[in-house]
N, C-alpha and C. Protein backbone atom coordinates (compact mmCIF):
# COMPACT_ATOMS: atom_id res chain seq x y z
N UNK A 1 121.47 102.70 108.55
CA UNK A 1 121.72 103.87 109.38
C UNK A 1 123.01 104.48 108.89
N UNK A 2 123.43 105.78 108.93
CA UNK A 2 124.23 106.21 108.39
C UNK A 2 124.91 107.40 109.24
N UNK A 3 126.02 107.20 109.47
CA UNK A 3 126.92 108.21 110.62
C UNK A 3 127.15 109.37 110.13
N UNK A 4 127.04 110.24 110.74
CA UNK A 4 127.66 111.60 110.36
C UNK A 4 129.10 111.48 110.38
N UNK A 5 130.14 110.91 110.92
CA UNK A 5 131.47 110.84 111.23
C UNK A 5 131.69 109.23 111.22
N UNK A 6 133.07 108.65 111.27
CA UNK A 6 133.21 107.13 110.55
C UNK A 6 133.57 107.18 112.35
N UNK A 7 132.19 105.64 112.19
CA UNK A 7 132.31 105.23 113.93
C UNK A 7 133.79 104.08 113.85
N UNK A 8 134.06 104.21 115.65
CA UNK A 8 135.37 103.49 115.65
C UNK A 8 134.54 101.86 116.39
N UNK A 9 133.54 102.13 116.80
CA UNK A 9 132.68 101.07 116.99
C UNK A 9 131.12 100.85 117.54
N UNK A 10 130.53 99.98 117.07
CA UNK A 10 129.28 99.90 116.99
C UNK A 10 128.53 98.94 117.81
N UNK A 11 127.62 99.07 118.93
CA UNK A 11 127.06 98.16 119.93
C UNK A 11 125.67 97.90 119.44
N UNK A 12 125.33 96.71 118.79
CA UNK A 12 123.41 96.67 118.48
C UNK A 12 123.11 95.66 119.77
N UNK A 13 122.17 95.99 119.93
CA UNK A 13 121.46 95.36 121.33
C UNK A 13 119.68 94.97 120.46
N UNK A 14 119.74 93.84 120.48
CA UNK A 14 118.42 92.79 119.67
C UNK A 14 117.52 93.08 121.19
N UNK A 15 116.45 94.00 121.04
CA UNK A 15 115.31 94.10 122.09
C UNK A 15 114.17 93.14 121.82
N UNK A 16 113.80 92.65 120.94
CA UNK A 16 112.68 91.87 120.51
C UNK A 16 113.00 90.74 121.62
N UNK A 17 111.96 90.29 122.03
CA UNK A 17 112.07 88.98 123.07
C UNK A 17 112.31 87.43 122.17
N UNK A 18 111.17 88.08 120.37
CA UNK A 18 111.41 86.42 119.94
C UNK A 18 112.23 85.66 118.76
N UNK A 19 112.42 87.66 117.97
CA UNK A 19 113.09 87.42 116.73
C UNK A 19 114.27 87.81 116.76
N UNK A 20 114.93 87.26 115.68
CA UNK A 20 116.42 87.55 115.16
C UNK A 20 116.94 88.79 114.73
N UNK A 21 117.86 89.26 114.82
CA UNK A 21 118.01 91.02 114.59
C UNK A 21 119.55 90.53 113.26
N UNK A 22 119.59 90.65 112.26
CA UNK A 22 120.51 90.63 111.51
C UNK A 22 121.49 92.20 111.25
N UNK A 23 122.82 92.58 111.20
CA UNK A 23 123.41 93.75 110.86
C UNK A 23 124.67 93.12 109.72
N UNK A 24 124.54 94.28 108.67
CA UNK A 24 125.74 93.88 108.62
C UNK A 24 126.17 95.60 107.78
N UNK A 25 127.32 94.86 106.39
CA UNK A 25 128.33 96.97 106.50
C UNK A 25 127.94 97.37 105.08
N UNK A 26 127.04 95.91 104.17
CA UNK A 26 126.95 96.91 102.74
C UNK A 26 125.95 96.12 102.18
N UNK A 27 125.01 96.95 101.29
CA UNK A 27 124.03 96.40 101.25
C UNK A 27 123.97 94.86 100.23
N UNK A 28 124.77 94.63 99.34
CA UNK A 28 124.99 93.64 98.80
C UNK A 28 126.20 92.49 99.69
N UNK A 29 125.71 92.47 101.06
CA UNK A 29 126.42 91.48 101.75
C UNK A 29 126.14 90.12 101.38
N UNK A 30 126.94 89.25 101.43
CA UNK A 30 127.18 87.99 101.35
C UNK A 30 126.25 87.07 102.17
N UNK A 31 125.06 86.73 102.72
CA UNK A 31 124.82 85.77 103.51
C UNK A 31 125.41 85.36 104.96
N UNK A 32 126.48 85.09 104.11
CA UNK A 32 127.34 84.71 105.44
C UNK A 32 128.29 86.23 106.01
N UNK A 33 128.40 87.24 105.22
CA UNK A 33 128.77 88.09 106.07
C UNK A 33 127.92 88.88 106.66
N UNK A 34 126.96 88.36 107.15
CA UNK A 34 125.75 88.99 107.66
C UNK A 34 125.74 88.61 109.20
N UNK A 35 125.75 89.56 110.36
CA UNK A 35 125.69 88.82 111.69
C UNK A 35 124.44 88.49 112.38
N UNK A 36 124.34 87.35 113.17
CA UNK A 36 123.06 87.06 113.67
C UNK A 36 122.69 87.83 115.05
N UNK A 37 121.75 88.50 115.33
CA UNK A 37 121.50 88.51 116.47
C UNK A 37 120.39 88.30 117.46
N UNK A 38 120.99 87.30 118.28
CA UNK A 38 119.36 86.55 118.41
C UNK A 38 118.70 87.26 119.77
N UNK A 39 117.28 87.00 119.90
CA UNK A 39 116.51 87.96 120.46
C UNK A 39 116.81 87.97 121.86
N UNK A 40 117.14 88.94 122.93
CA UNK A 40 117.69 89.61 123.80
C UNK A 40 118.86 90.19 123.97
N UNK A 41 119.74 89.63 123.27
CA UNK A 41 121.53 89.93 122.70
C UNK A 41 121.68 91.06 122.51
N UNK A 42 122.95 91.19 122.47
CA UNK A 42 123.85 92.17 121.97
C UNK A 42 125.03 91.99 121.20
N UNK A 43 126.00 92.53 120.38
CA UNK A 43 127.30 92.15 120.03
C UNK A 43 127.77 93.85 119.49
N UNK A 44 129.11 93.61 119.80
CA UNK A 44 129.81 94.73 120.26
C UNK A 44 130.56 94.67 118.78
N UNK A 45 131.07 95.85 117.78
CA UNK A 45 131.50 95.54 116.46
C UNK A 45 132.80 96.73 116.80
N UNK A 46 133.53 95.97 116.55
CA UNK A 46 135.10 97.21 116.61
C UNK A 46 135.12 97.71 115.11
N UNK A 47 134.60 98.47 114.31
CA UNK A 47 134.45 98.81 112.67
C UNK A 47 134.78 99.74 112.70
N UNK A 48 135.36 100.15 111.53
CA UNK A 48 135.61 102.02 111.30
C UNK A 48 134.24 101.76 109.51
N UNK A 49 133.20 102.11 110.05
CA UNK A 49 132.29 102.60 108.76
C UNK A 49 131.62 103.69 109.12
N UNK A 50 130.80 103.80 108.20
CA UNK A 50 129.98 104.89 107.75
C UNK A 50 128.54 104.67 107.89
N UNK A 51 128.42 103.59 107.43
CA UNK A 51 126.75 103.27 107.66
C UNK A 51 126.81 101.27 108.57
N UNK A 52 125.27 100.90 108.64
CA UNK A 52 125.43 99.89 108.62
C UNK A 52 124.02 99.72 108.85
N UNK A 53 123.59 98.43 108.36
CA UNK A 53 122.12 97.98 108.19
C UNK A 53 121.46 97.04 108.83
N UNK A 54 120.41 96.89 109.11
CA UNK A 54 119.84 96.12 110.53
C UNK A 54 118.84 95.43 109.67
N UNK A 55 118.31 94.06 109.88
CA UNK A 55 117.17 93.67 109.08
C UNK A 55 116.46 92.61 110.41
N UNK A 56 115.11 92.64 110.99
CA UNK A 56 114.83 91.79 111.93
C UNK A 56 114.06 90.69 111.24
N UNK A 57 113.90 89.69 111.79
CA UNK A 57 113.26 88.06 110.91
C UNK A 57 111.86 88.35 111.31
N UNK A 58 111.19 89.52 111.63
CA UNK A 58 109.98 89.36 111.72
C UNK A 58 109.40 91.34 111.92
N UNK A 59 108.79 91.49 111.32
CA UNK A 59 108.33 92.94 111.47
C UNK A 59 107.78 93.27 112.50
N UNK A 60 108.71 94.69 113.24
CA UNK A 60 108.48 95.09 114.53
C UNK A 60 109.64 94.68 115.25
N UNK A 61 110.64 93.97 114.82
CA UNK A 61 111.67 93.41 115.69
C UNK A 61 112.57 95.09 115.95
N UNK A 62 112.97 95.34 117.18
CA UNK A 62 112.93 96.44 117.75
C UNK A 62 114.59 96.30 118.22
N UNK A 63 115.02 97.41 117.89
CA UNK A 63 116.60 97.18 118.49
C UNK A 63 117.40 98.48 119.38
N UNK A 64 118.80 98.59 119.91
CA UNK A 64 118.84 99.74 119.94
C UNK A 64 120.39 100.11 119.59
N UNK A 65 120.92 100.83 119.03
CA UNK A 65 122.33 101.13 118.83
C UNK A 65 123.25 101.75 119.29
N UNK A 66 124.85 101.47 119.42
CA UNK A 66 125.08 103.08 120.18
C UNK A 66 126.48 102.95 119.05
N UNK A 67 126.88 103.94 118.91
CA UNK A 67 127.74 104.02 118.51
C UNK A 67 128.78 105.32 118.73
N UNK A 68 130.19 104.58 118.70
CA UNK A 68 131.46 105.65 119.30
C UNK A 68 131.56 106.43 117.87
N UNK A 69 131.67 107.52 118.04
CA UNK A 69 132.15 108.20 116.15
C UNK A 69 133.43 108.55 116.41
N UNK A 70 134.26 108.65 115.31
CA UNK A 70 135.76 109.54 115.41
C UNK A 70 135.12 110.69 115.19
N UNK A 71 136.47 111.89 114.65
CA UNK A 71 135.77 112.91 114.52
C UNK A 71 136.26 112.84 112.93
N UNK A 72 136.13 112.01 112.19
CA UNK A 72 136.86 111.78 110.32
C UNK A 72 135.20 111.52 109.80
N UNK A 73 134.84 112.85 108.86
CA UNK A 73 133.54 113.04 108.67
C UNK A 73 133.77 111.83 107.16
N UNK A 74 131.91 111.53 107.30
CA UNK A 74 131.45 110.12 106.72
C UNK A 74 132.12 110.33 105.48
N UNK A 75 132.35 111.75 104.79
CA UNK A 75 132.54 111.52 103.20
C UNK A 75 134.54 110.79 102.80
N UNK A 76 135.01 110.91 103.76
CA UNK A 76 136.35 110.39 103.83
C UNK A 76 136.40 109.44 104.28
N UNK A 77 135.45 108.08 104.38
CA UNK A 77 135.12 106.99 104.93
C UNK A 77 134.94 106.34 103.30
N UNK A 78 135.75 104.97 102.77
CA UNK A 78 135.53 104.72 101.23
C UNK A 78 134.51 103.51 101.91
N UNK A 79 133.87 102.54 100.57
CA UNK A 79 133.08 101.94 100.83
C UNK A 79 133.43 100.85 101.19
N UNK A 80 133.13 99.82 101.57
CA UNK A 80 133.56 98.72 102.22
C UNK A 80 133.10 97.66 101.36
N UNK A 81 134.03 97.10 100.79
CA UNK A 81 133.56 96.01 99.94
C UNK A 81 134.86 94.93 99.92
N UNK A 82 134.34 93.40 99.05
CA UNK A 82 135.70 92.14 99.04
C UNK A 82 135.32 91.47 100.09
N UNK A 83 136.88 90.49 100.34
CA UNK A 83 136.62 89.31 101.08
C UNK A 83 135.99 89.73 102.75
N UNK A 84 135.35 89.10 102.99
CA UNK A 84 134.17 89.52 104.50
C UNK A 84 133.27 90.31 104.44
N UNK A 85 132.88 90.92 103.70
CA UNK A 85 132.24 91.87 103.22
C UNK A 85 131.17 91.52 102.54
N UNK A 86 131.57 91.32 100.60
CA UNK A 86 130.55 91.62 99.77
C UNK A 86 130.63 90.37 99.33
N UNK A 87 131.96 89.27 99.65
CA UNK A 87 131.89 88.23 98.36
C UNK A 87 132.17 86.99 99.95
């Protein structure tokens, strides 16, 4: 998903009743910098990005997002990469 403006934070809410909802900030994430979210959950992300990617452990896993934006449009947002991140 990708913001028009660099959000100051990001709420995913895992709707699926049975599967896992994974997010994380770049597409060559690390495994482990990948967050879990297990099915009914939520987790609240204090981030300043631009995009961020959702993957569910089973097709159809259904989620919903909200996110706060600043008003610092996406192209002045650099990419997010390094330790927690990519490696």
């Amino acid at each position: 998903i990708t913001f028009p403006e660099v959000t100051k934070q990001v709420v995913v809410l895992n709707r699926h009743a049975s599967y896992d909802l994974e997010v994380f900030f770049h597409t060559g994430s690390a495994a482990a910098n990948r967050f879990t979210i297990s099915a009914g959950e939520q987790q609240t992300f204090n981030i300043k990005c631009k995009e961020v990617f959702l993957t569910g452990s089973a097709t159809g896993t259904t989620y919903t997002l909200y996110a706060s934006l600043t008003h610092i449009p996406a192209s002045h947002m650099f990419n997010l990469t390094g330790s927690g991140i990519t490696e």
